[in-house]
Protein backbone atom coordinates (compact mmCIF):
# COMPACT_ATOMS: atom_id res chain seq x y z
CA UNK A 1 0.00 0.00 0.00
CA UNK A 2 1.58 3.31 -1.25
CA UNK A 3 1.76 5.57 1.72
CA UNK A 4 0.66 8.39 0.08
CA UNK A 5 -2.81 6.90 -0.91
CA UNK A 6 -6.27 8.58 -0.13
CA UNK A 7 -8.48 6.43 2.22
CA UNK A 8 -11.68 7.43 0.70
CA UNK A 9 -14.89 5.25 0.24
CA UNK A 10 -14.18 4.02 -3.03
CA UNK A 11 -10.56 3.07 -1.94
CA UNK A 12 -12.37 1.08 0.31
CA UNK A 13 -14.55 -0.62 -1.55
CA UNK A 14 -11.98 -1.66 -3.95
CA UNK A 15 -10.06 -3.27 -1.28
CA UNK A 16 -13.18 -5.19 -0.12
CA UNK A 17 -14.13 -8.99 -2.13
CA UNK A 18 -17.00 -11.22 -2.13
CA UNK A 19 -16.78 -14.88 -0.43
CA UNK A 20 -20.09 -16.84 -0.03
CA UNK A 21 -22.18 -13.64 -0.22
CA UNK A 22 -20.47 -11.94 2.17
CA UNK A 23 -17.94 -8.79 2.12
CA UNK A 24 -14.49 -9.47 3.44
CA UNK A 25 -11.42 -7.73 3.56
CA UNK A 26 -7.51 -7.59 3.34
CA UNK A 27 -4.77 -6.91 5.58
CA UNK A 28 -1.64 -7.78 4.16
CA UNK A 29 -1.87 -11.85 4.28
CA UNK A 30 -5.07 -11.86 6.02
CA UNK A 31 -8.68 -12.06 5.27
CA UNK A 32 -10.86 -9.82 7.27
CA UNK A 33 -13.98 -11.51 8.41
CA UNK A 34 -17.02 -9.94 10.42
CA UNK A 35 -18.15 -11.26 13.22
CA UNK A 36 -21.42 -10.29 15.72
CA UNK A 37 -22.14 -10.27 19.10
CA UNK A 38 -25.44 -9.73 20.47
CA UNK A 39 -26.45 -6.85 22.65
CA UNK A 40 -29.23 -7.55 25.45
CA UNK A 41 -31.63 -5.40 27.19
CA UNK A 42 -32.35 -6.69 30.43
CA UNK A 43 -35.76 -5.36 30.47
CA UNK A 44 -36.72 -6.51 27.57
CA UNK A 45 -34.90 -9.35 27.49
CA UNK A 46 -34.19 -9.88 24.22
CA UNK A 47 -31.70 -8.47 21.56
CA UNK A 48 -31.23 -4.55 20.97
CA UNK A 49 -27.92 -4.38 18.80
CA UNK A 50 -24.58 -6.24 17.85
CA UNK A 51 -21.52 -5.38 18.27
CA UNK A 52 -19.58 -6.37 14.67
CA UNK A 53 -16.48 -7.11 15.83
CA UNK A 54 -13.30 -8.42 13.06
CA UNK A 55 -12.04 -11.81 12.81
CA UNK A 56 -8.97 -12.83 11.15
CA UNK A 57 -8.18 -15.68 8.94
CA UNK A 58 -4.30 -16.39 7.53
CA UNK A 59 -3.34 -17.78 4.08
CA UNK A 60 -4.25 -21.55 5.74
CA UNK A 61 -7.66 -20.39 6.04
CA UNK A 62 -7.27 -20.53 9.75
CA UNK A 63 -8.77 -18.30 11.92
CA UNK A 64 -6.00 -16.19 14.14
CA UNK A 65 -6.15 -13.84 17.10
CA UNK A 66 -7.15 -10.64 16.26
CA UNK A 67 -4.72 -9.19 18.48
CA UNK A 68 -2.08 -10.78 15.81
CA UNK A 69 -4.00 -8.51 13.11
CA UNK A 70 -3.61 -5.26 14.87
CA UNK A 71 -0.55 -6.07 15.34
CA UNK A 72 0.34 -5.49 11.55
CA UNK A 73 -1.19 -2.59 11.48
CA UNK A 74 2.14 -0.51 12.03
CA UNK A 75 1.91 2.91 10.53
CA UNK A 76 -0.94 5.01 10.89
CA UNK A 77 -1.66 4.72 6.98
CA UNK A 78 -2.52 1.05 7.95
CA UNK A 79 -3.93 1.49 11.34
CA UNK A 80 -6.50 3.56 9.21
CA UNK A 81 -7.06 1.87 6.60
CA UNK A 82 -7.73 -1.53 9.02
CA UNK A 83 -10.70 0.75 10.79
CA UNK A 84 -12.45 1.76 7.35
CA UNK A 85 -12.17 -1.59 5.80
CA UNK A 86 -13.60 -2.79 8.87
CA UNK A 87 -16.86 -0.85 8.91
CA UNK A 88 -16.95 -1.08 5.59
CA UNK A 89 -17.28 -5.03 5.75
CA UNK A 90 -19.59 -4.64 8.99
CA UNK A 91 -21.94 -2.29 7.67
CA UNK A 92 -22.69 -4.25 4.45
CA UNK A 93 -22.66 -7.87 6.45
CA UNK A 94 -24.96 -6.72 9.63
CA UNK A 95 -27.40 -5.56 6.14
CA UNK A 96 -27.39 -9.49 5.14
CA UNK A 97 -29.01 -10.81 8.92
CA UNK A 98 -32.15 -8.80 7.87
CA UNK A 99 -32.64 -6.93 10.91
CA UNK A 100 -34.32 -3.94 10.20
CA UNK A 101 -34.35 -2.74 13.88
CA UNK A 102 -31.68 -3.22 16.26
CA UNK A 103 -28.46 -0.83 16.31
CA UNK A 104 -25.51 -1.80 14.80
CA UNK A 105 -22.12 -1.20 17.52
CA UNK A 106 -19.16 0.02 15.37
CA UNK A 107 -15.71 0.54 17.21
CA UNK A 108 -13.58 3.65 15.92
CA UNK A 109 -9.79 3.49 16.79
CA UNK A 110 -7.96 6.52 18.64
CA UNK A 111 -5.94 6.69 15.22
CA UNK A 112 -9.03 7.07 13.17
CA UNK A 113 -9.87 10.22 15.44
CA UNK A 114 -6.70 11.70 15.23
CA UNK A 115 -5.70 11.49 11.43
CA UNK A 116 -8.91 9.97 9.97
CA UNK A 117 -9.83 13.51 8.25
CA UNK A 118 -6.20 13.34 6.36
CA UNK A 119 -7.18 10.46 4.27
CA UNK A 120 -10.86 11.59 2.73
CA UNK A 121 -14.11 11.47 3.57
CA UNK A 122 -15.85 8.27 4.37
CA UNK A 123 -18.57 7.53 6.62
CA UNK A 124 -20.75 9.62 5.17
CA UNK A 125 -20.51 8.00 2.47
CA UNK A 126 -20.19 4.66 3.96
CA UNK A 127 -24.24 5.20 5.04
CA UNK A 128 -25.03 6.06 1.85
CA UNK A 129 -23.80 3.65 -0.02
CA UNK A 130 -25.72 1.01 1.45
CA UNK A 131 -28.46 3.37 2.23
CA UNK A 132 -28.00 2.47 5.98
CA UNK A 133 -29.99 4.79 8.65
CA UNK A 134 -27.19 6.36 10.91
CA UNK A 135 -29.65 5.99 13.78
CA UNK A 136 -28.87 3.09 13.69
CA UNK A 137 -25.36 3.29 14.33
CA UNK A 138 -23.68 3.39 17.57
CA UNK A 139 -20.13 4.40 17.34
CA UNK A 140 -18.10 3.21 20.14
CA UNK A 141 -14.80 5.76 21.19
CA UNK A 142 -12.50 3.52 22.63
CA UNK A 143 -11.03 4.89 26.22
CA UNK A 144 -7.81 5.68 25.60
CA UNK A 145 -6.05 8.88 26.23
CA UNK A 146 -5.62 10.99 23.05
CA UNK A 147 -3.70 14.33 22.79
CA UNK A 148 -5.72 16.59 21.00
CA UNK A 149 -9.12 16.27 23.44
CA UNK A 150 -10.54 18.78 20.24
CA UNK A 151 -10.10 16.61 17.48
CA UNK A 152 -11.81 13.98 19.38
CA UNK A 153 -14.65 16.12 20.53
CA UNK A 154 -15.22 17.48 16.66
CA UNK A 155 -14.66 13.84 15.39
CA UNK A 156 -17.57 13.23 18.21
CA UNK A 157 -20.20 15.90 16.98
CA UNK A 158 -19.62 15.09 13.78
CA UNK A 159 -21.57 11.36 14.50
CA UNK A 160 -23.66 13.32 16.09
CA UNK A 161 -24.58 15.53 13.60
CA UNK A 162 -24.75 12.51 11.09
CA UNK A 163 -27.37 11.00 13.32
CA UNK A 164 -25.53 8.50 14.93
CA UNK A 165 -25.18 7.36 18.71
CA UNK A 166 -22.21 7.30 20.35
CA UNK A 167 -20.75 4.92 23.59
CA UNK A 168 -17.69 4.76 25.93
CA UNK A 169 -15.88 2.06 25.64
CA UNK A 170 -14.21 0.03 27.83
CA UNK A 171 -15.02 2.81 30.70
CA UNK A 172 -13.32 1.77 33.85
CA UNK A 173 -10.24 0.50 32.23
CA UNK A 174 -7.32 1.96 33.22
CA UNK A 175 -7.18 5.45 31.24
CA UNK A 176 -11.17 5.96 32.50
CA UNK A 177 -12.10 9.08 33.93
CA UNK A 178 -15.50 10.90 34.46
CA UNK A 179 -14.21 13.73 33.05
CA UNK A 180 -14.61 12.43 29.63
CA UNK A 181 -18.05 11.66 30.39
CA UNK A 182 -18.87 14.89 31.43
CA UNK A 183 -17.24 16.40 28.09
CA UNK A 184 -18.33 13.61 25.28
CA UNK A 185 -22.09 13.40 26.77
CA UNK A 186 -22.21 9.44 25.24
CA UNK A 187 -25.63 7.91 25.05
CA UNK A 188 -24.42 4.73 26.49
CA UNK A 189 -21.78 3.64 28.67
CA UNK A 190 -20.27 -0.14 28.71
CA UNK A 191 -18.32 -0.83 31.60
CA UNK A 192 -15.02 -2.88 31.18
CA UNK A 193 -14.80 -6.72 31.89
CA UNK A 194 -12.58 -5.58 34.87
CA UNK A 195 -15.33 -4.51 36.91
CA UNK A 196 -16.62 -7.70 36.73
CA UNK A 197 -13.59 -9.20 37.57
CA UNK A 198 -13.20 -7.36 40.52
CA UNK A 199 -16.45 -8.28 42.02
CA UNK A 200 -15.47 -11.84 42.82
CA UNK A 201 -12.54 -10.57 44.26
CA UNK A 202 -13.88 -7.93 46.35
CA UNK A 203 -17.46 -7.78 47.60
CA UNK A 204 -16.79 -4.12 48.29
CA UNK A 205 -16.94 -3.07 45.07
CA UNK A 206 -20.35 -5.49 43.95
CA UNK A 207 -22.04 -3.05 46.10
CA UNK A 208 -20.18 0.15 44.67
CA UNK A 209 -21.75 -1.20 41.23
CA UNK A 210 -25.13 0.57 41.92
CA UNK A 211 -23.67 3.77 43.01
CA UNK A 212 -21.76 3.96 39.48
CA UNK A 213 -24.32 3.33 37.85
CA UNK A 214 -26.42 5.36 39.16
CA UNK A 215 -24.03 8.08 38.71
CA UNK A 216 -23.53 7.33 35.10
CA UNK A 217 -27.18 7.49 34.48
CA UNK A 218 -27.57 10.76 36.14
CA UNK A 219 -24.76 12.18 33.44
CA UNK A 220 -27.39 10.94 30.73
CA UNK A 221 -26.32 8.01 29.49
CA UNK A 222 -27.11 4.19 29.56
CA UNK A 223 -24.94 1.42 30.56
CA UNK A 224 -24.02 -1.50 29.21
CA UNK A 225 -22.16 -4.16 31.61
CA UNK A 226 -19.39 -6.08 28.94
CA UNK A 227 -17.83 -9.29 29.42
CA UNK A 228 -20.45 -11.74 31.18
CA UNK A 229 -19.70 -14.60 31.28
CA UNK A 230 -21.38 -16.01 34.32
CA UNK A 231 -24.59 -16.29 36.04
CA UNK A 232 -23.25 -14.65 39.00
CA UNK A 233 -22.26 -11.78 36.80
CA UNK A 234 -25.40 -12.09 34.88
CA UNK A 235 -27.14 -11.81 38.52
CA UNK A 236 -24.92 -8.60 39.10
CA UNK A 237 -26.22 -6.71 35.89
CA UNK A 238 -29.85 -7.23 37.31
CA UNK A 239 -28.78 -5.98 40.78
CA UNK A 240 -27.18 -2.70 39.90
CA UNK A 241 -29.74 -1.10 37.68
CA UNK A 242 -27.78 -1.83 34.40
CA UNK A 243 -29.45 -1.69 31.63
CA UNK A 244 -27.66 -3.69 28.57
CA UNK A 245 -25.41 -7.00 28.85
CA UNK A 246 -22.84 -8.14 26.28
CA UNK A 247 -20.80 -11.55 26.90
CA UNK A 248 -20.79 -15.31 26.23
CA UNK A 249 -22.59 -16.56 29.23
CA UNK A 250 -25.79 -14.70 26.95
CA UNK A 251 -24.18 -15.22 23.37
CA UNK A 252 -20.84 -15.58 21.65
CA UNK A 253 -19.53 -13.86 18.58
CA UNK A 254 -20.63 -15.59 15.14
CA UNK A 255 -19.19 -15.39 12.06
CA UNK A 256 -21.65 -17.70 9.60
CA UNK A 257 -24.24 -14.87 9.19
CA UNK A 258 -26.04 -17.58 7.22
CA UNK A 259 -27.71 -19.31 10.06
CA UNK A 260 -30.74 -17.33 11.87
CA UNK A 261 -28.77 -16.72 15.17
CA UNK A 262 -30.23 -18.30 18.14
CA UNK A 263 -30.82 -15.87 20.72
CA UNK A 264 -30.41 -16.21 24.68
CA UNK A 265 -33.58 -17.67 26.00
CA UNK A 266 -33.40 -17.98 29.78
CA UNK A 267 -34.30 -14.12 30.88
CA UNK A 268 -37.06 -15.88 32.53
CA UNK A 269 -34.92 -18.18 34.41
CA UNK A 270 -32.40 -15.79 35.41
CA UNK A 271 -35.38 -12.83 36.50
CA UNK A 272 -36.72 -15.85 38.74
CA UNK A 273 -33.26 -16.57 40.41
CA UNK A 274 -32.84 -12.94 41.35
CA UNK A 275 -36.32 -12.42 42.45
CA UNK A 276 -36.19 -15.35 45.04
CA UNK A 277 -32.63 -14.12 46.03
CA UNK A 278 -33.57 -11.08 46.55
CA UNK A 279 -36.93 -11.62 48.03
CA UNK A 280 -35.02 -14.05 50.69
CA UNK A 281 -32.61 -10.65 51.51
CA UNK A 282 -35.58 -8.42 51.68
CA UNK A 283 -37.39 -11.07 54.48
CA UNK A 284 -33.55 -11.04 56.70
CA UNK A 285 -33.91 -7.47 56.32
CA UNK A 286 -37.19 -7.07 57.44
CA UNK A 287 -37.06 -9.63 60.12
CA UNK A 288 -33.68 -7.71 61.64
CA UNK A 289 -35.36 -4.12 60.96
CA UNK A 290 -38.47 -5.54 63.42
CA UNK A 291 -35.84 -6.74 65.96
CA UNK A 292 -34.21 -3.28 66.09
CA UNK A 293 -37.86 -1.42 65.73
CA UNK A 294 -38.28 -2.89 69.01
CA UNK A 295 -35.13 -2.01 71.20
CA UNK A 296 -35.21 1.10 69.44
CA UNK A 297 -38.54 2.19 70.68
CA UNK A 298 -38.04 0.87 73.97
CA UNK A 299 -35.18 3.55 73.83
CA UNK A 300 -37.12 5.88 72.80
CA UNK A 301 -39.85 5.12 75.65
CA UNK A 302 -37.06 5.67 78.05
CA UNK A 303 -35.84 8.99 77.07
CA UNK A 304 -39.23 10.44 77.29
CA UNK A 305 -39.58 9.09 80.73
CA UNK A 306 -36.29 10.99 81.54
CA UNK A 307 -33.41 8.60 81.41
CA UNK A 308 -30.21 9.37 80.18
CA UNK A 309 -29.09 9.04 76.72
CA UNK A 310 -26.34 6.40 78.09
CA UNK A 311 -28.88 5.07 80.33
CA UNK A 312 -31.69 4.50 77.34
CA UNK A 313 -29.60 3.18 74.48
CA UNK A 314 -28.08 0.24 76.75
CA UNK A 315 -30.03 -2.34 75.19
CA UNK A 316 -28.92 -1.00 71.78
CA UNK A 317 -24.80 -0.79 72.65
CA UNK A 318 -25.42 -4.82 73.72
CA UNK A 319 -26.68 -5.90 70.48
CA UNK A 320 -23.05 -7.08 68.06
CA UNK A 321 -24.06 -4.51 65.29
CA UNK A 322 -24.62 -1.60 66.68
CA UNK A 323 -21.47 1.04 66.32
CA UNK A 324 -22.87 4.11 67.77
CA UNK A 325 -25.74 6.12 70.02
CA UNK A 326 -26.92 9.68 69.19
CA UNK A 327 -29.14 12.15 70.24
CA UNK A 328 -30.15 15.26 67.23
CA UNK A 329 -32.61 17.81 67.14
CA UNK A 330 -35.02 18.67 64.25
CA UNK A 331 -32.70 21.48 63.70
CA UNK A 332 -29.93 19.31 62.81
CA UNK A 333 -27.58 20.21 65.79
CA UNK A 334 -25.90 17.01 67.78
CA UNK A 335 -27.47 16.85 71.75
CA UNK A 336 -24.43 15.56 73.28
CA UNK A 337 -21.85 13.21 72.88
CA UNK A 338 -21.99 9.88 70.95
CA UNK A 339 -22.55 6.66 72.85
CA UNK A 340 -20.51 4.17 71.56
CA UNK A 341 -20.50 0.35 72.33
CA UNK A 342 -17.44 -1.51 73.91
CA UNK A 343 -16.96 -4.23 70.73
CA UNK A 344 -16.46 -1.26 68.87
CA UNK A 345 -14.19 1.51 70.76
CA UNK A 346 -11.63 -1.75 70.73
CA UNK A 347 -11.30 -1.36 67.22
CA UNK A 348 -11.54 1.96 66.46
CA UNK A 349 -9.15 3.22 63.80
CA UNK A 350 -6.56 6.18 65.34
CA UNK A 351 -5.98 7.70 62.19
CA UNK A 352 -9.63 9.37 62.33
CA UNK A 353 -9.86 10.36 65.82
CA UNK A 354 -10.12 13.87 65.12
CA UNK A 355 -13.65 12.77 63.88
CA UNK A 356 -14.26 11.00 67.31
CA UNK A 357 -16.09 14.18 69.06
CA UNK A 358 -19.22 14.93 67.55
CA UNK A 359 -21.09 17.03 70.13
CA UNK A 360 -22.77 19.88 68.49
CA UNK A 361 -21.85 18.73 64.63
CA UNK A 362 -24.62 19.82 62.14
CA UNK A 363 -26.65 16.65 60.70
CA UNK A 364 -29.18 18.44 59.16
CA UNK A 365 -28.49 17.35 55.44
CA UNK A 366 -28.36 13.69 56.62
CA UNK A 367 -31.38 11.63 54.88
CA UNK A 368 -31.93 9.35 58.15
CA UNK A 369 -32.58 13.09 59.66
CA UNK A 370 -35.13 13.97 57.02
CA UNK A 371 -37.39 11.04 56.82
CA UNK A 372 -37.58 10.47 60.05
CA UNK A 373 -39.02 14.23 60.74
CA UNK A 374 -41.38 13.68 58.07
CA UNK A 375 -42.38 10.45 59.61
CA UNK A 376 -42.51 10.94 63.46
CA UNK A 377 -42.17 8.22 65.76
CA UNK A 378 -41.61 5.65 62.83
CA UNK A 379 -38.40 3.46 62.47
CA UNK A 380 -36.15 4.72 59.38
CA UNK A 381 -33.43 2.54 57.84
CA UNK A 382 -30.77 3.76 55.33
CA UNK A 383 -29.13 2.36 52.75
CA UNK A 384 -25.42 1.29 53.45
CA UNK A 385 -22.99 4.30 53.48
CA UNK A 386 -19.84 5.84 54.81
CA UNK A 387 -20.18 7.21 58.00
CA UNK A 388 -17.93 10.11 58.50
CA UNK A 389 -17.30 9.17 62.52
CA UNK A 390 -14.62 6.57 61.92
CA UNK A 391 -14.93 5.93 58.09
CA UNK A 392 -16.52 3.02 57.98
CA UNK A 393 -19.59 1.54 56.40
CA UNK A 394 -22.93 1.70 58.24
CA UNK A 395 -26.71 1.91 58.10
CA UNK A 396 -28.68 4.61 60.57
CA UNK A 397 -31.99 4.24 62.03
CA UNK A 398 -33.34 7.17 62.96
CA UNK A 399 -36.60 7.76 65.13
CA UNK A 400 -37.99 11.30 65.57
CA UNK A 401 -40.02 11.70 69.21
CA UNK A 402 -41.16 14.26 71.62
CA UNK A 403 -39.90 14.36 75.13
CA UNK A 404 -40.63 17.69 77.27
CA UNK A 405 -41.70 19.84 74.75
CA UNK A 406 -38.91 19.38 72.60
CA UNK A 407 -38.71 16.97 69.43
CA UNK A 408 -35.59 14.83 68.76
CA UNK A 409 -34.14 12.16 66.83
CA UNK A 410 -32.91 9.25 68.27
CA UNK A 411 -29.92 7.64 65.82
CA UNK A 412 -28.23 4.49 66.12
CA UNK A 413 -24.98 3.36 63.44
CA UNK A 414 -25.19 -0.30 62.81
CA UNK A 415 -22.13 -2.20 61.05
CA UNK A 416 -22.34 -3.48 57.53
């Protein structure tokens, strides 16, 4: 390939060659092949797009890694030349599995963003060659740091403008910051495999899941969990709110487009599982939340009568879970000092003791502090979160009473 060679459209298409009905293309010695991988919407629970990915075969006719094949892609000439031929094959192939619906996921390398524009126009005329909605296009930006953070957001609008929809990839991975969410504004957002990865290793982070996805969704944009490949992390994608998995345990990558493509069929199965596992946490939960309703009230009962905050929250500073005893009033403000339970003090961590004294700190933003004014003399229960008195993961119930003419909050840190 002469280096100084325009990688327009009809470049392109001359590179490209027919084999059983299908578009391939060439890369030196090899023959570029497409492949798809289906795209599920957990609601739904069925297929919403494919991702068309390349797969490689050598001069053997044997399929090869496709890391080997980027591999040969040395110069940037080449590097962009492998991402056009690519799409180019994708586009027309996806065409041949006569789905007139579902999105179409097309990856665009870093190099394509940075020098694409140097070689001709293309996409544009990509679509309209094979008269291909752009809607219907998601173009993934892989997440990899690239030096003119311009370029890519003009390369960005100008999907955009065409119509097309536009996804992180790989977000998470280790050049992943939110930063570039805030700035690209993607539609959808896959997570990396590593995520998933972690999760076995660390239960920690299973429950940080929700809070990033939440997050993510707040910035606008869906999220699609990648990599699943087990029923556990199948489970996971239910469990934090996610709404599109990609990854074999649901379907692999196939190359005969030939065949009608079977799709996953146990959504059923899988909704069933997490229903009864979760419905089996929600009864624990309830069952301890009823326990604590109880001592808690009986607290409660004897601060009106006049007892002592140390006095009233004995029962509570027995029980294994419970951190921390504290007195606020509907204006926010601390009433005293923290009462906090033997097991506990013996493990306290020294590097946050200047946290330790909380008489007089201002709660009033605090959610346990908020419901339970708006729902006096009724047990509330928060979600797990990091308490700022010893960094460490809790829950707070929080009880709102009247005692001699003044209304307080009873609150009481559990462990998690």
């Amino acid at each position: 390939m002469k280096t100084d060679t325009v990688l327009d459209f009809p470049f392109i298409r001359q590179q490209a060659d027919y084999h059983n009905g299908f578009l391939t293309g060439q890369m030196k010695s090899l023959k570029l092949m497409t492949a798809l991988q289906p795209i599920y919407s957990i609601a739904h629970k069925r297929i919403i797009g494919y991702e068309a990915l390349l797969r490689p075969k050598n001069e053997k006719n044997e399929w090869i890694s496709p890391a080997s094949l980027f591999e040969q892609a040395e110069t940037p000439l080449e590097q962009v030349h492998l991402d056009r031929i690519s799409r180019c094959i994708h586009l027309h192939n996806f065409q041949t599995i006569n789905d007139p619906l579902n999105w179409l996921f097309l990856n665009v390398s870093p190099q394509t963003i940075i020098s694409g524009k140097a070689y001709g126009s293309f996409f544009t005329d990509l679509l309209h060659e094979f008269d291909f909605p752009p809607h219907r296009v998601v173009i993934e930006v892989v997440e990899q740091p690239i030096s003119d953070n311009n370029l890519l957001l003009n390369t960005i609008q100008y999907y955009k403008d065409l119509g097309c929809l536009i996804a992180i990839d790989d977000f998470g991975a280790g050049h992943s910051n939110f930063d570039r969410l805030w700035t690209l504004k993607p539609d959808i957002v896959k997570l990396d495999r590593s995520f998933l990865a972690r999760t076995s290793k660390q239960s920690s982070i299973r429950s940080m899941m929700s809070g990033i996805v939440s997050l993510i969704h707040q910035a606008g944009a869906l999220v699609l969990i990648e990599g699943v490949e087990t029923i556990d992390q199948a489970i996971l994608g239910i469990e934090c709110d996610a709404d599109f998995v990609q990854g074999f345990f649901f379907s692999r990558p196939f190359t005969d487009l030939s065949v009608p493509h079977e799709p996953f069929q146990e959504f059923n199965a899988l909704f069933d599982y997490f229903k009864a596992t979760s419905g089996r946490k929600r009864n624990e939960f309830q069952n301890r939340v009823s326990h604590y309703d109880m001592i808690m009230k009986a607290a409660v009962n004897d601060l009106k009568s006049g007892l002592p905050l140390g006095s009233a929250v004995k029962g509570l500073l027995d029980d294994a879970r419970v951190v921390r005893c504290y007195m606020i009033g509907v204006d926010g403000i601390q009433i005293g000092s923290t009462m906090v339970s033997n097991s506990y003090t013996a493990d306290i961590d020294k590097r946050f003791k200047p946290l330790d004294d909380a008489r007089s700190a201002d709660w009033f933003r605090r959610h346990y502090l908020q419901r339970a004014i708006y729902h006096p003399e009724q047990l509330q229960v928060t979600r797990p979160y990091l308490s700022i008195t010893g960094a460490h993961m809790c829950r707070t119930l929080s009880i709102k009473f009247s005692a001699r003419d003044s209304e307080c909050v009873l609150c009481c840190d559990l462990s998690v």
